[in-house]
PDB file of N, CA and C in Angstrom:
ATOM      1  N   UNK A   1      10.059  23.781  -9.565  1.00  0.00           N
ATOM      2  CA  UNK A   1      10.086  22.360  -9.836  1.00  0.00           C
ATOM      3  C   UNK A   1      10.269  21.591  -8.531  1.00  0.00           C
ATOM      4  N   UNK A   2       9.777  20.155  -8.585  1.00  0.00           N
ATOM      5  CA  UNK A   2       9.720  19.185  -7.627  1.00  0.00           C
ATOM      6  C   UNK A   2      10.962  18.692  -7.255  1.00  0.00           C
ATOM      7  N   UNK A   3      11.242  18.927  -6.147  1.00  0.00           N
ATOM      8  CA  UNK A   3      12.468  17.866  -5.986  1.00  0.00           C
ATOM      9  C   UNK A   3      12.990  16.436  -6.061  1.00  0.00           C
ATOM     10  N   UNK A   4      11.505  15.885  -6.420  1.00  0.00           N
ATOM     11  CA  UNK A   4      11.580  14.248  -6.412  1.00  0.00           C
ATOM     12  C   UNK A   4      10.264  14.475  -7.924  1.00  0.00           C
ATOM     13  N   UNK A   5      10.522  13.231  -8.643  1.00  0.00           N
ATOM     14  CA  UNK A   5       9.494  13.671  -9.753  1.00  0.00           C
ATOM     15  C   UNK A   5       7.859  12.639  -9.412  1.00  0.00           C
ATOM     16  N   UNK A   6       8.523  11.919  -8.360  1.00  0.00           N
ATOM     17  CA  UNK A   6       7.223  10.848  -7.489  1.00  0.00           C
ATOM     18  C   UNK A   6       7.384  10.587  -6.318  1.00  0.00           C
ATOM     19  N   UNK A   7       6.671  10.346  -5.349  1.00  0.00           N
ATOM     20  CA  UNK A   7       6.033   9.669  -3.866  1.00  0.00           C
ATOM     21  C   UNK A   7       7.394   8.692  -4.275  1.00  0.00           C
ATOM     22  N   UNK A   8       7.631   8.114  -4.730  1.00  0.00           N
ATOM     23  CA  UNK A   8       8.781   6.104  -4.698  1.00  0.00           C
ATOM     24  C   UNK A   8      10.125   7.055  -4.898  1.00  0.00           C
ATOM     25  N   UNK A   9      10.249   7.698  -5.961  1.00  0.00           N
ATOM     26  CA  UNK A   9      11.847   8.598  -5.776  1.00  0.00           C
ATOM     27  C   UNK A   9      12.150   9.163  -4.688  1.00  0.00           C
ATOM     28  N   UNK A  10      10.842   9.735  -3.684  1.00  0.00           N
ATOM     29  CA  UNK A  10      11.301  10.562  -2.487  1.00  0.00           C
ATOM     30  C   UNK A  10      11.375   9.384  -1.552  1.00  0.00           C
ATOM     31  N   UNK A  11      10.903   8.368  -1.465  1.00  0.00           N
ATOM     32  CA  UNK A  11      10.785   7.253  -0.328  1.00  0.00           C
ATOM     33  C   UNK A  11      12.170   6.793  -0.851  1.00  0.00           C
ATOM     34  N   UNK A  12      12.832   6.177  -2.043  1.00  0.00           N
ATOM     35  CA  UNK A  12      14.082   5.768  -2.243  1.00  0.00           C
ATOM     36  C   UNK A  12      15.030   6.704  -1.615  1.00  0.00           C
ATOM     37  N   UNK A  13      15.043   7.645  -2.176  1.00  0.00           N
ATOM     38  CA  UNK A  13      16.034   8.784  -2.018  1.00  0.00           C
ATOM     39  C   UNK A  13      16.454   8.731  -0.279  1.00  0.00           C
ATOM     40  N   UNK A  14      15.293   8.975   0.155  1.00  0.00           N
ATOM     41  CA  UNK A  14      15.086   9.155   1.608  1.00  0.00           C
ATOM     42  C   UNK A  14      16.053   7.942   2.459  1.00  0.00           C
ATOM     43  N   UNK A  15      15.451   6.708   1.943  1.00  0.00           N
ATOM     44  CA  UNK A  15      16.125   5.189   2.230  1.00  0.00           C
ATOM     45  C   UNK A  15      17.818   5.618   2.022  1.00  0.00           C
ATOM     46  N   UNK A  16      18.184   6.086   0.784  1.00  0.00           N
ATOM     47  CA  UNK A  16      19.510   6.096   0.548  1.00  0.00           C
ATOM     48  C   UNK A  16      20.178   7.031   1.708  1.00  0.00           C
ATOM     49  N   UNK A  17      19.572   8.492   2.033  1.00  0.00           N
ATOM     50  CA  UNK A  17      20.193   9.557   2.982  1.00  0.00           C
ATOM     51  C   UNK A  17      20.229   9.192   4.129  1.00  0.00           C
ATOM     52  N   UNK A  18      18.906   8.632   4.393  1.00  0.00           N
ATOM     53  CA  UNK A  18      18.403   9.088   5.894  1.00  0.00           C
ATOM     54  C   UNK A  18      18.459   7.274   6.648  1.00  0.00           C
ATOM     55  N   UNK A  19      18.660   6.348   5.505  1.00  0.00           N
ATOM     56  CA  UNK A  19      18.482   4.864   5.839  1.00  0.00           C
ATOM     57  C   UNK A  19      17.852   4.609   7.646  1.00  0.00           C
ATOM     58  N   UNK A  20      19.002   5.268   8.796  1.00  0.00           N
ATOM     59  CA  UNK A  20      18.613   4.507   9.908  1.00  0.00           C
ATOM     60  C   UNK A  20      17.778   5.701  10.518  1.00  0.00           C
ATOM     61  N   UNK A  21      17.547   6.814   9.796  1.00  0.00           N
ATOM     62  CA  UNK A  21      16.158   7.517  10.705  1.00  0.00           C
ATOM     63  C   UNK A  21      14.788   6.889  10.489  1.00  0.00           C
ATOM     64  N   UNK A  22      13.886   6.842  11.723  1.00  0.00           N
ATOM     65  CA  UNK A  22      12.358   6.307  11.459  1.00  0.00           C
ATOM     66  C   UNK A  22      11.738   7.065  10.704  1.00  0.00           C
ATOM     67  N   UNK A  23      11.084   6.409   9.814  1.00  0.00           N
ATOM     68  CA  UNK A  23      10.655   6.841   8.912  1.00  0.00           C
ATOM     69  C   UNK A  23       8.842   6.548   9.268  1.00  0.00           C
ATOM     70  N   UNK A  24       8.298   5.661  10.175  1.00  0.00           N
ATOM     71  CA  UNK A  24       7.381   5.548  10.237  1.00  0.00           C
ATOM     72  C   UNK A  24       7.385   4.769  12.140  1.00  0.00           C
ATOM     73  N   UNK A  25       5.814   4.944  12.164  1.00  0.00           N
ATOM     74  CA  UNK A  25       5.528   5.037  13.678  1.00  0.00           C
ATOM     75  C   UNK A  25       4.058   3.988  13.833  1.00  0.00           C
ATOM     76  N   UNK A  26       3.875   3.439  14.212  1.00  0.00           N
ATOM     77  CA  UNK A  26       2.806   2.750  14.168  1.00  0.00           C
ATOM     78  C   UNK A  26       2.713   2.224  15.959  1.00  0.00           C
ATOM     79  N   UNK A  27       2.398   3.196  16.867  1.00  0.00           N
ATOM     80  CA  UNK A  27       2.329   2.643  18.017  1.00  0.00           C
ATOM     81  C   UNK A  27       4.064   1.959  18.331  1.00  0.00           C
ATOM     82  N   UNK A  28       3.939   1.080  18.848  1.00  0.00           N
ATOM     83  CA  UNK A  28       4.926   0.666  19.749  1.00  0.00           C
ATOM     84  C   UNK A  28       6.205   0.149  18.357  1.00  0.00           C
ATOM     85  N   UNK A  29       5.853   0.308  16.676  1.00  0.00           N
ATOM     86  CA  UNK A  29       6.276  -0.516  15.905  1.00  0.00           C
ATOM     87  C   UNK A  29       7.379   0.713  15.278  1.00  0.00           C
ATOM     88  N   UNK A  30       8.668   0.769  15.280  1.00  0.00           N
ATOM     89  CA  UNK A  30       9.311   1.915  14.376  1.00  0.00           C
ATOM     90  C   UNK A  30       9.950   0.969  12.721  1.00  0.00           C
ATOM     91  N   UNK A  31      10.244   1.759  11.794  1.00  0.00           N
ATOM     92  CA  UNK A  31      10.443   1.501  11.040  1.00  0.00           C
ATOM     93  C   UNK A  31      11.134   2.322  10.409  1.00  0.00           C
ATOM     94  N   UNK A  32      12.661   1.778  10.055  1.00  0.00           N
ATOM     95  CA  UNK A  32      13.281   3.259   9.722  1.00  0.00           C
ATOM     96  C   UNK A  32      13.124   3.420   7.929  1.00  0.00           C
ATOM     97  N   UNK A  33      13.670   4.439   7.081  1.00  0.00           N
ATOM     98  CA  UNK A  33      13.617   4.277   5.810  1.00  0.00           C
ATOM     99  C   UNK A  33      14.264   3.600   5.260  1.00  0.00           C
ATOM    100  N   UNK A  34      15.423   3.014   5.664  1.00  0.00           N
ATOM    101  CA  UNK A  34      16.047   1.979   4.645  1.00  0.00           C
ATOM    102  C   UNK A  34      15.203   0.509   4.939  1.00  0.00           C
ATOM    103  N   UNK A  35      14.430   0.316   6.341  1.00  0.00           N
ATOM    104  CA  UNK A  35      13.582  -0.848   6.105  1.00  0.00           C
ATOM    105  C   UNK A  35      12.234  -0.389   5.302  1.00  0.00           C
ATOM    106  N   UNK A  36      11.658   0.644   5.335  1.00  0.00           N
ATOM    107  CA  UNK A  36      10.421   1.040   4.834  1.00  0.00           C
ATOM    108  C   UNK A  36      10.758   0.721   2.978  1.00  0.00           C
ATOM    109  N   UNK A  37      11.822   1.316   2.563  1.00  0.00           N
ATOM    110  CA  UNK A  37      12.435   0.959   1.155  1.00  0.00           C
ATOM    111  C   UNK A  37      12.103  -0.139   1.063  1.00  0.00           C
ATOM    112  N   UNK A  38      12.834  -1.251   1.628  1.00  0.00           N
ATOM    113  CA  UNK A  38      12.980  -2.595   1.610  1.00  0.00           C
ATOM    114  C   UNK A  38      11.963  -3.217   1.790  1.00  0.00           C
ATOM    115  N   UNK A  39      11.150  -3.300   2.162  1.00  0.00           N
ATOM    116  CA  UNK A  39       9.703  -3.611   2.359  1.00  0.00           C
ATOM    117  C   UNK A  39       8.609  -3.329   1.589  1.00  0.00           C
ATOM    118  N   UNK A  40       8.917  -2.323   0.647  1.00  0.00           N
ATOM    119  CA  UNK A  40       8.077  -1.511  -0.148  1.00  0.00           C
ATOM    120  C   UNK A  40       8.514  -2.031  -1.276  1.00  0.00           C
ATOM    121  N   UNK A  41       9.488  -2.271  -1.611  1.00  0.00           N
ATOM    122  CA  UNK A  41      10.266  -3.050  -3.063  1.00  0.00           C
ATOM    123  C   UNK A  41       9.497  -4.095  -2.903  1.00  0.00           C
ATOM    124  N   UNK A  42      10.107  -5.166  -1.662  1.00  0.00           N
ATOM    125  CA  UNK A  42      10.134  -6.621  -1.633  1.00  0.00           C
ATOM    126  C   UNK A  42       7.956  -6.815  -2.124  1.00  0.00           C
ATOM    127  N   UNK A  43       7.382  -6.131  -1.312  1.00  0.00           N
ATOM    128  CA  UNK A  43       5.561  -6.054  -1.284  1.00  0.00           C
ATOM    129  C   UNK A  43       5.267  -5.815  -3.126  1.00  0.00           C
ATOM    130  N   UNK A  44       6.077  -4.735  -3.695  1.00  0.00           N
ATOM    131  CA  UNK A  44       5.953  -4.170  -5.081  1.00  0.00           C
ATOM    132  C   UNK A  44       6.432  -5.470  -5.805  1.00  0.00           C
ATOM    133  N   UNK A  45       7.401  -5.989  -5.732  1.00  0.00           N
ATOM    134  CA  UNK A  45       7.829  -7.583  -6.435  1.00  0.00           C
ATOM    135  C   UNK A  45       6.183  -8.350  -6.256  1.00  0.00           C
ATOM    136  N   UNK A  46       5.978  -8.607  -5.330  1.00  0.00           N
ATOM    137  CA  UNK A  46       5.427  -9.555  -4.638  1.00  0.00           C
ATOM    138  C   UNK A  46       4.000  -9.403  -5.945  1.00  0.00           C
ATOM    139  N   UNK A  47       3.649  -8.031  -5.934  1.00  0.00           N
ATOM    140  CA  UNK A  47       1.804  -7.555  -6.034  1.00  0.00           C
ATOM    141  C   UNK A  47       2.137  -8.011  -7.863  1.00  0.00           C
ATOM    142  N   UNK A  48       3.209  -7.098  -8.318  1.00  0.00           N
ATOM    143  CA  UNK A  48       3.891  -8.149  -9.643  1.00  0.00           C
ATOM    144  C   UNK A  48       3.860  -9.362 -10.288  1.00  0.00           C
ATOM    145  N   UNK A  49       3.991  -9.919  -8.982  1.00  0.00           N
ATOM    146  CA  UNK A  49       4.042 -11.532  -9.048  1.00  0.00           C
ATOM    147  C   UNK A  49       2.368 -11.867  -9.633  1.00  0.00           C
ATOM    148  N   UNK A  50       1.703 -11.531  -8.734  1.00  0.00           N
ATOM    149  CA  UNK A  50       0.063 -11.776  -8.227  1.00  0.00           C
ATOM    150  C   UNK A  50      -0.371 -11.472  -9.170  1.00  0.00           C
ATOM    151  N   UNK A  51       0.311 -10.529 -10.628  1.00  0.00           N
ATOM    152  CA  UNK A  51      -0.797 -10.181 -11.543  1.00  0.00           C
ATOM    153  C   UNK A  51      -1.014  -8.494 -11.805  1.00  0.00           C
ATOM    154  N   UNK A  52      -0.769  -7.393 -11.197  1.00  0.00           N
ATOM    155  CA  UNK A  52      -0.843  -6.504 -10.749  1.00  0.00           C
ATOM    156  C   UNK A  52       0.333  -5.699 -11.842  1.00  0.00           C
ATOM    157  N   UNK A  53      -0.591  -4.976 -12.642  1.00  0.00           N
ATOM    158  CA  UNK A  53       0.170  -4.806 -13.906  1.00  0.00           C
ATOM    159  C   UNK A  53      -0.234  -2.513 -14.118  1.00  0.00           C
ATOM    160  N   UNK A  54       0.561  -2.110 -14.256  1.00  0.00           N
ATOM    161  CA  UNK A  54       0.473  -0.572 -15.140  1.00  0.00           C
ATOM    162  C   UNK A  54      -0.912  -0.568 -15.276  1.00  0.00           C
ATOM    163  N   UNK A  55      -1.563   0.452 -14.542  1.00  0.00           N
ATOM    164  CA  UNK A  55      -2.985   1.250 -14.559  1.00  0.00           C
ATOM    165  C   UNK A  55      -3.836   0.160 -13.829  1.00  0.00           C
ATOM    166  N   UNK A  56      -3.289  -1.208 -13.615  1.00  0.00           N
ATOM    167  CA  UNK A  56      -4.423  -2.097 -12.849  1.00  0.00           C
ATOM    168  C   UNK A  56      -4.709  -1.488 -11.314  1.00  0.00           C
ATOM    169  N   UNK A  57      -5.892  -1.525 -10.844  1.00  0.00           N
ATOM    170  CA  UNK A  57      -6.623  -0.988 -10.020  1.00  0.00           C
ATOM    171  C   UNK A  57      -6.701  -1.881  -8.563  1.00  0.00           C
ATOM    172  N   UNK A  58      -5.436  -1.385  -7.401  1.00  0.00           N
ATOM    173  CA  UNK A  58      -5.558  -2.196  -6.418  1.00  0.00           C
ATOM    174  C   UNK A  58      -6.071  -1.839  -5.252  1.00  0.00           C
ATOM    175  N   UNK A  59      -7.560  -2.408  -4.710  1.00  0.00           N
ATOM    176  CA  UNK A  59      -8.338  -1.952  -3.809  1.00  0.00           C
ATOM    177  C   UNK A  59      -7.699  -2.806  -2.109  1.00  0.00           C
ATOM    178  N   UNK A  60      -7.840  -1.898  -1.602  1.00  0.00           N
ATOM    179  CA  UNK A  60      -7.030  -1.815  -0.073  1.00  0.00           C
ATOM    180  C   UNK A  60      -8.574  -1.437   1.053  1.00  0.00           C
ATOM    181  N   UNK A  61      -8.470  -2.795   2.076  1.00  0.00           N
ATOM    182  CA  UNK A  61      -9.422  -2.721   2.841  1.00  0.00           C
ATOM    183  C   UNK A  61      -8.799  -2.918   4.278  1.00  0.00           C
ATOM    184  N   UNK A  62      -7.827  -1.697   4.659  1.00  0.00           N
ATOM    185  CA  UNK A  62      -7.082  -1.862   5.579  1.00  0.00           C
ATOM    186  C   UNK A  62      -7.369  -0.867   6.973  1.00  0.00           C
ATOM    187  N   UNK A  63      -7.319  -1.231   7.942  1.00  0.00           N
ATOM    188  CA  UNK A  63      -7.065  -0.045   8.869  1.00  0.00           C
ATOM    189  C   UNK A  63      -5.762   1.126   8.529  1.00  0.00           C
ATOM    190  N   UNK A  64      -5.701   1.897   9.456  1.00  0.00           N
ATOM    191  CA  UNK A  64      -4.814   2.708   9.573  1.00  0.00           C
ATOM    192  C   UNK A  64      -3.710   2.431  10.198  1.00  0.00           C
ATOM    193  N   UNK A  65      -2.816   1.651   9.550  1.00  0.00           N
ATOM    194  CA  UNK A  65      -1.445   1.301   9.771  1.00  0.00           C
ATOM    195  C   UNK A  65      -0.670   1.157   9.031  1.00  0.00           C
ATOM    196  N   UNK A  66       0.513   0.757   9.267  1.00  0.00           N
ATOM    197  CA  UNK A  66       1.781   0.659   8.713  1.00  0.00           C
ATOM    198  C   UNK A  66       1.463   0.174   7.285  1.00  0.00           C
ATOM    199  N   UNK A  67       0.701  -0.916   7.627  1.00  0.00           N
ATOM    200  CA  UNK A  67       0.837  -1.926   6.380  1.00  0.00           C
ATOM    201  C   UNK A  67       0.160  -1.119   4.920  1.00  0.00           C
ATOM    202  N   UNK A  68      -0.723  -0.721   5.717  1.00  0.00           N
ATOM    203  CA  UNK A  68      -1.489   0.110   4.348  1.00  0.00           C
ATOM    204  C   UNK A  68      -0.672   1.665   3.977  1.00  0.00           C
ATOM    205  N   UNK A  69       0.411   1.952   4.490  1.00  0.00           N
ATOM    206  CA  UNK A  69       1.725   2.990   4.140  1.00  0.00           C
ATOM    207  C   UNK A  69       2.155   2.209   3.077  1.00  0.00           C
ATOM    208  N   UNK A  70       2.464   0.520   3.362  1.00  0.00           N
ATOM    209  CA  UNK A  70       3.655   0.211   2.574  1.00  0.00           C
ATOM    210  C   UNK A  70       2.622  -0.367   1.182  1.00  0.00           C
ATOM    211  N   UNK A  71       1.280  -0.818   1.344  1.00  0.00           N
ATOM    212  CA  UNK A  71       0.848  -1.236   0.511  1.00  0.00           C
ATOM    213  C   UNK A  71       0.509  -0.393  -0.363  1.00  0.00           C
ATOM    214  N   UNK A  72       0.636   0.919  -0.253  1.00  0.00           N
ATOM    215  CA  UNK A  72       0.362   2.066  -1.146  1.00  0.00           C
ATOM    216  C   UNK A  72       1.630   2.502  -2.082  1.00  0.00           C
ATOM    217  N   UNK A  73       2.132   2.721  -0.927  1.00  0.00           N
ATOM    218  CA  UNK A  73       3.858   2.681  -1.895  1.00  0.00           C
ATOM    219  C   UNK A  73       3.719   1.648  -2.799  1.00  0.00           C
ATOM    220  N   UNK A  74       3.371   0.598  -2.717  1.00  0.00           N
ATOM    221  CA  UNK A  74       4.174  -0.719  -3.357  1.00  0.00           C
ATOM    222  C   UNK A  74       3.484  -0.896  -4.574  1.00  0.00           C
ATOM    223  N   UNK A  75       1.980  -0.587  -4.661  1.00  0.00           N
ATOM    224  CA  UNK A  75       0.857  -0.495  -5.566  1.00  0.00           C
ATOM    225  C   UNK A  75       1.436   0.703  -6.441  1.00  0.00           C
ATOM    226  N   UNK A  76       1.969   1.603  -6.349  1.00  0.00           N
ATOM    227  CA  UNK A  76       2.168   2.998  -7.308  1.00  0.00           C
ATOM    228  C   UNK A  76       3.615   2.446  -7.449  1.00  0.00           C
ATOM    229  N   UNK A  77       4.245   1.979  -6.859  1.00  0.00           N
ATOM    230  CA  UNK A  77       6.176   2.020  -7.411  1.00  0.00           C
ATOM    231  C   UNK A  77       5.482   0.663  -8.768  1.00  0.00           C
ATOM    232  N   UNK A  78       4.866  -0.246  -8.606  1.00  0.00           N
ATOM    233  CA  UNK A  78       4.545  -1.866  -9.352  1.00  0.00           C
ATOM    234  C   UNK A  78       3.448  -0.630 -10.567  1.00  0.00           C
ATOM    235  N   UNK A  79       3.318   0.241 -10.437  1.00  0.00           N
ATOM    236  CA  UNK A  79       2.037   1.040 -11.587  1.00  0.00           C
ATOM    237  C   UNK A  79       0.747   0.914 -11.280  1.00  0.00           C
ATOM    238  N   UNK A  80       0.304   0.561 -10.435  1.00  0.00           N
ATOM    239  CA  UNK A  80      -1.211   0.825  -9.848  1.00  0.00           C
ATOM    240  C   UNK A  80      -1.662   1.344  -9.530  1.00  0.00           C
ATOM    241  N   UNK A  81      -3.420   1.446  -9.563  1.00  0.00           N
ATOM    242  CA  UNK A  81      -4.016   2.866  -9.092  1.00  0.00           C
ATOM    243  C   UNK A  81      -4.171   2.279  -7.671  1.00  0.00           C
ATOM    244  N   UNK A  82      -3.615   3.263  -6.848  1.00  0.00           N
ATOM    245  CA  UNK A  82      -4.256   2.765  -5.669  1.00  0.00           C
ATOM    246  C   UNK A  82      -5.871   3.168  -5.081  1.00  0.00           C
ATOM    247  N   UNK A  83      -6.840   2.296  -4.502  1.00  0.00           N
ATOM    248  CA  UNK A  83      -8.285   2.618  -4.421  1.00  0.00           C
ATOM    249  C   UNK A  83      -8.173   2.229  -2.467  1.00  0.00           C
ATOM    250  N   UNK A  84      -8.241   3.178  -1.788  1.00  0.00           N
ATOM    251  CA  UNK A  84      -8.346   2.552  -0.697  1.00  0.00           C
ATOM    252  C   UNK A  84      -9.770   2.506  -0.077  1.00  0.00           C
ATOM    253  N   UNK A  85     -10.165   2.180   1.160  1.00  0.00           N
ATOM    254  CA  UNK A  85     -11.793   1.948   1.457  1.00  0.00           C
ATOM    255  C   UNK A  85     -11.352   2.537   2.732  1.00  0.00           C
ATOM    256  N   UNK A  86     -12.085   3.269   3.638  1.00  0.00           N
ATOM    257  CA  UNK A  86     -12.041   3.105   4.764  1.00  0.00           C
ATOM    258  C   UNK A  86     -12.506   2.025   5.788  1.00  0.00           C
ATOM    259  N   UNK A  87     -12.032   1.529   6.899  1.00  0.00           N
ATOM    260  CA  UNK A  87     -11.983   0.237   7.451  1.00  0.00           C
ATOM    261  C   UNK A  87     -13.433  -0.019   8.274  1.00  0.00           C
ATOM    262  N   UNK A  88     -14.264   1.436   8.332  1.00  0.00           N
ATOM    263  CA  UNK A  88     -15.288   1.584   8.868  1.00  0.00           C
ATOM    264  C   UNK A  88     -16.699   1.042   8.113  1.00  0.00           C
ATOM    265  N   UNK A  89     -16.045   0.299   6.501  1.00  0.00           N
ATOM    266  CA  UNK A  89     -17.186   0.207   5.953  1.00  0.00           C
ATOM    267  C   UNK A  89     -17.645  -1.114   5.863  1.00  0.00           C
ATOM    268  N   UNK A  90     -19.274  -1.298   5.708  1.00  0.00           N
ATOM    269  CA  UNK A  90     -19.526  -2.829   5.950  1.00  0.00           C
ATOM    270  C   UNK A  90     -19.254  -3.589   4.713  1.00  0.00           C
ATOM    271  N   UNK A  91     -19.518  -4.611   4.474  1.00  0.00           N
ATOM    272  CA  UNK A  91     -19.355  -6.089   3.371  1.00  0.00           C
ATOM    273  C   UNK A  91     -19.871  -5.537   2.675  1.00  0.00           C
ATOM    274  N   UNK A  92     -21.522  -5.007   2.128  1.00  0.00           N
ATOM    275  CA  UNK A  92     -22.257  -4.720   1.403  1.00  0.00           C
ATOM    276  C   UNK A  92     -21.768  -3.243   0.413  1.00  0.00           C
ATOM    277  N   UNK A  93     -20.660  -2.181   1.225  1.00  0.00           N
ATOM    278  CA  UNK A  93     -20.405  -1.176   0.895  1.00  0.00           C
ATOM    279  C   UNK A  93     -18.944  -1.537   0.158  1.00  0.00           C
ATOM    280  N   UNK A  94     -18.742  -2.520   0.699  1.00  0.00           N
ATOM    281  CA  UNK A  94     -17.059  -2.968  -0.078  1.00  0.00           C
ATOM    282  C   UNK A  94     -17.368  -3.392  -1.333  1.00  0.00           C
ATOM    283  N   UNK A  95     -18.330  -4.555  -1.183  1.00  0.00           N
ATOM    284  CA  UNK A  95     -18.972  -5.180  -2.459  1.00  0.00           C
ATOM    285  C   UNK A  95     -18.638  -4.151  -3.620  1.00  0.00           C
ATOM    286  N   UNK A  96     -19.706  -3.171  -3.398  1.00  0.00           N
ATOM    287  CA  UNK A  96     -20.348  -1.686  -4.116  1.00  0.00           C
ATOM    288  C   UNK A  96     -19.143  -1.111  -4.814  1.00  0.00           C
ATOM    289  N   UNK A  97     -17.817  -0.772  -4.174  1.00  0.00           N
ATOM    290  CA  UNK A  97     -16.878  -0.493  -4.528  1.00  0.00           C
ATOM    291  C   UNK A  97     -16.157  -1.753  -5.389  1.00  0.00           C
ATOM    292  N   UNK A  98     -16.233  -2.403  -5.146  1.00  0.00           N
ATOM    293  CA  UNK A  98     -15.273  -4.064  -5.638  1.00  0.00           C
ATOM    294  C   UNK A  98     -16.150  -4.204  -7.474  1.00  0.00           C
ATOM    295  N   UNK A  99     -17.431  -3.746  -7.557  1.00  0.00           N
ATOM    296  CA  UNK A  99     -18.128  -4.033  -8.776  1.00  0.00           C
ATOM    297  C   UNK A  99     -17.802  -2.629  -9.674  1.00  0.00           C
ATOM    298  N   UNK A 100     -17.853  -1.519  -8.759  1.00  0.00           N
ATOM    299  CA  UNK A 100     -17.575  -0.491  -9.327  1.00  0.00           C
ATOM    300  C   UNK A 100     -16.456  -0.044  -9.844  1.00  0.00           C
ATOM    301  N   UNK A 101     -15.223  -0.214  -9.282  1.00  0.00           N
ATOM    302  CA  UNK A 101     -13.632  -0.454  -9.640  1.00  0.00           C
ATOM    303  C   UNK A 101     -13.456  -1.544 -10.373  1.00  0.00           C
ATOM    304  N   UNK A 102     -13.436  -2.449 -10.401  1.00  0.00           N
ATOM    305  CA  UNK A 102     -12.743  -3.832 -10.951  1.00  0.00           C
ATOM    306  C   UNK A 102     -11.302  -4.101 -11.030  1.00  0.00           C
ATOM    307  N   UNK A 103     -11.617  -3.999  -9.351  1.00  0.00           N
ATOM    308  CA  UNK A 103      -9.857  -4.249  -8.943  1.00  0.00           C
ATOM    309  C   UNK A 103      -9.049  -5.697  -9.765  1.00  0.00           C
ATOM    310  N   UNK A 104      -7.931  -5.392  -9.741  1.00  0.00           N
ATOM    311  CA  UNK A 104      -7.226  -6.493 -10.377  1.00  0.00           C
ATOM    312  C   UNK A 104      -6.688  -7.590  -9.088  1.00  0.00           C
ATOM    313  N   UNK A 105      -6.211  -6.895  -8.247  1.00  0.00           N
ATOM    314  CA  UNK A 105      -6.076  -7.583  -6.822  1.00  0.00           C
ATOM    315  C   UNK A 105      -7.193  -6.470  -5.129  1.00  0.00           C
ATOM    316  N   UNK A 106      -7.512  -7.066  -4.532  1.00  0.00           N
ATOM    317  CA  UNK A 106      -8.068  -6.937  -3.618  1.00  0.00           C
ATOM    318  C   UNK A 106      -7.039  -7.404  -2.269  1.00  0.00           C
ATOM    319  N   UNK A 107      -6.533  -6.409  -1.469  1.00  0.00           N
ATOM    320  CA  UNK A 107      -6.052  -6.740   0.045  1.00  0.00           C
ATOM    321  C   UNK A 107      -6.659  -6.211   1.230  1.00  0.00           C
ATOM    322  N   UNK A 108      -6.714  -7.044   2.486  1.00  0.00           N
ATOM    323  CA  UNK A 108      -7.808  -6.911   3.341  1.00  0.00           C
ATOM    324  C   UNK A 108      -6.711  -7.590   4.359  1.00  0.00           C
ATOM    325  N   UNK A 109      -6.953  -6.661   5.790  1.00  0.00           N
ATOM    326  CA  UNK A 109      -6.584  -7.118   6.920  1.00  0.00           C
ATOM    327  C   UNK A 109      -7.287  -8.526   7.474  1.00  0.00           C
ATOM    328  N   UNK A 110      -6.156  -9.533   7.909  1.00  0.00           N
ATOM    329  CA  UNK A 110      -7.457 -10.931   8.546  1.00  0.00           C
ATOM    330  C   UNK A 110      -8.406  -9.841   9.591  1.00  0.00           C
ATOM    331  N   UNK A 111      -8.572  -9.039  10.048  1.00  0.00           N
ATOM    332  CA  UNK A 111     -10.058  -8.612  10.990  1.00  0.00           C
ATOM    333  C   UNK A 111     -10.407  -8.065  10.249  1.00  0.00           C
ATOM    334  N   UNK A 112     -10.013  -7.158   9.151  1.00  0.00           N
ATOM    335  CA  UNK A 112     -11.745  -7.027   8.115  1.00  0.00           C
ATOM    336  C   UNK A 112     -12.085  -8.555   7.204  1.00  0.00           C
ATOM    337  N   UNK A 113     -11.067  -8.935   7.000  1.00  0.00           N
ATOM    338  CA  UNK A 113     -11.347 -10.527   6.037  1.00  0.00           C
ATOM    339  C   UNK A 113     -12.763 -11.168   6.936  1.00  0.00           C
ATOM    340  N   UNK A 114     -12.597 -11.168   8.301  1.00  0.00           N
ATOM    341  CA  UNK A 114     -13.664 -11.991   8.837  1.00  0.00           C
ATOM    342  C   UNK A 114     -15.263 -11.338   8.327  1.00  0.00           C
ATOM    343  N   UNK A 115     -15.333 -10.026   7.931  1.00  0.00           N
ATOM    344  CA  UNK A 115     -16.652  -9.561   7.828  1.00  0.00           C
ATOM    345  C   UNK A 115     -17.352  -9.759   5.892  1.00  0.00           C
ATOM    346  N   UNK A 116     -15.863 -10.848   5.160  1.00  0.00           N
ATOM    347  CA  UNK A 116     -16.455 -10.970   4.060  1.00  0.00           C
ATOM    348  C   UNK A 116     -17.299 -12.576   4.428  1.00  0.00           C
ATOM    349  N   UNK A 117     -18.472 -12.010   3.511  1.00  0.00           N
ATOM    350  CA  UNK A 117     -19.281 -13.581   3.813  1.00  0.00           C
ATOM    351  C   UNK A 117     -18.817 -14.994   3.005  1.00  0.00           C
TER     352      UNK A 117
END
């Protein structure tokens, strides 16, 4: 058996033990687990707020960073499927995915935001 029964019990848990070890690395940016917790709640309230409901489908058009760590957490702790894109793909290929999913919310870095028309 699992020691945690989900990805959000082991990130809590972790927050509670380990609070001031880094928990994440993003270049010059550290982040320990009791802020990664806290950030991951506060984003999970937030996507809640927006509409973002049990089995709703939240598509992520992010690079490879921090933010898209916490936006994943925050999408599965709030009940969402998370759908991510890789950041390499154009407008026309996001589209494709955006008709095909029927995300309930859509998040996008402002430098991919500039490549929607």
């Amino acid at each position: 058996m699992l020691p945690f029964p989900n990805i959000i019990e082991a990130v809590r848990s972790r927050a509670e033990e380990h609070a001031a070890r880094v928990a994440v690395i993003d270049g010059a940016i550290r982040i320990t687990h009791a802020e990664l917790w806290e950030r991951v709640d506060r984003l999970s309230n937030s996507l809640i707020t927006a509409g973002l409901r049990k089995g709703d489908r939240l598509l992520a058009w992010l690079p490879n960073c921090f933010q898209a760590i916490e936006t994943e957490l925050a999408s599965l702790q709030a009940g969402g499927v998370w759908v991510t894109l890789n950041a390499a793909l154009t407008w026309p290929e996001v589209a494709t995915v955006i008709r095909s999913t029927e995300p309930r919310l859509f998040v996008v870095s402002k430098a991919l935001a500039g490549k929607i028309p």
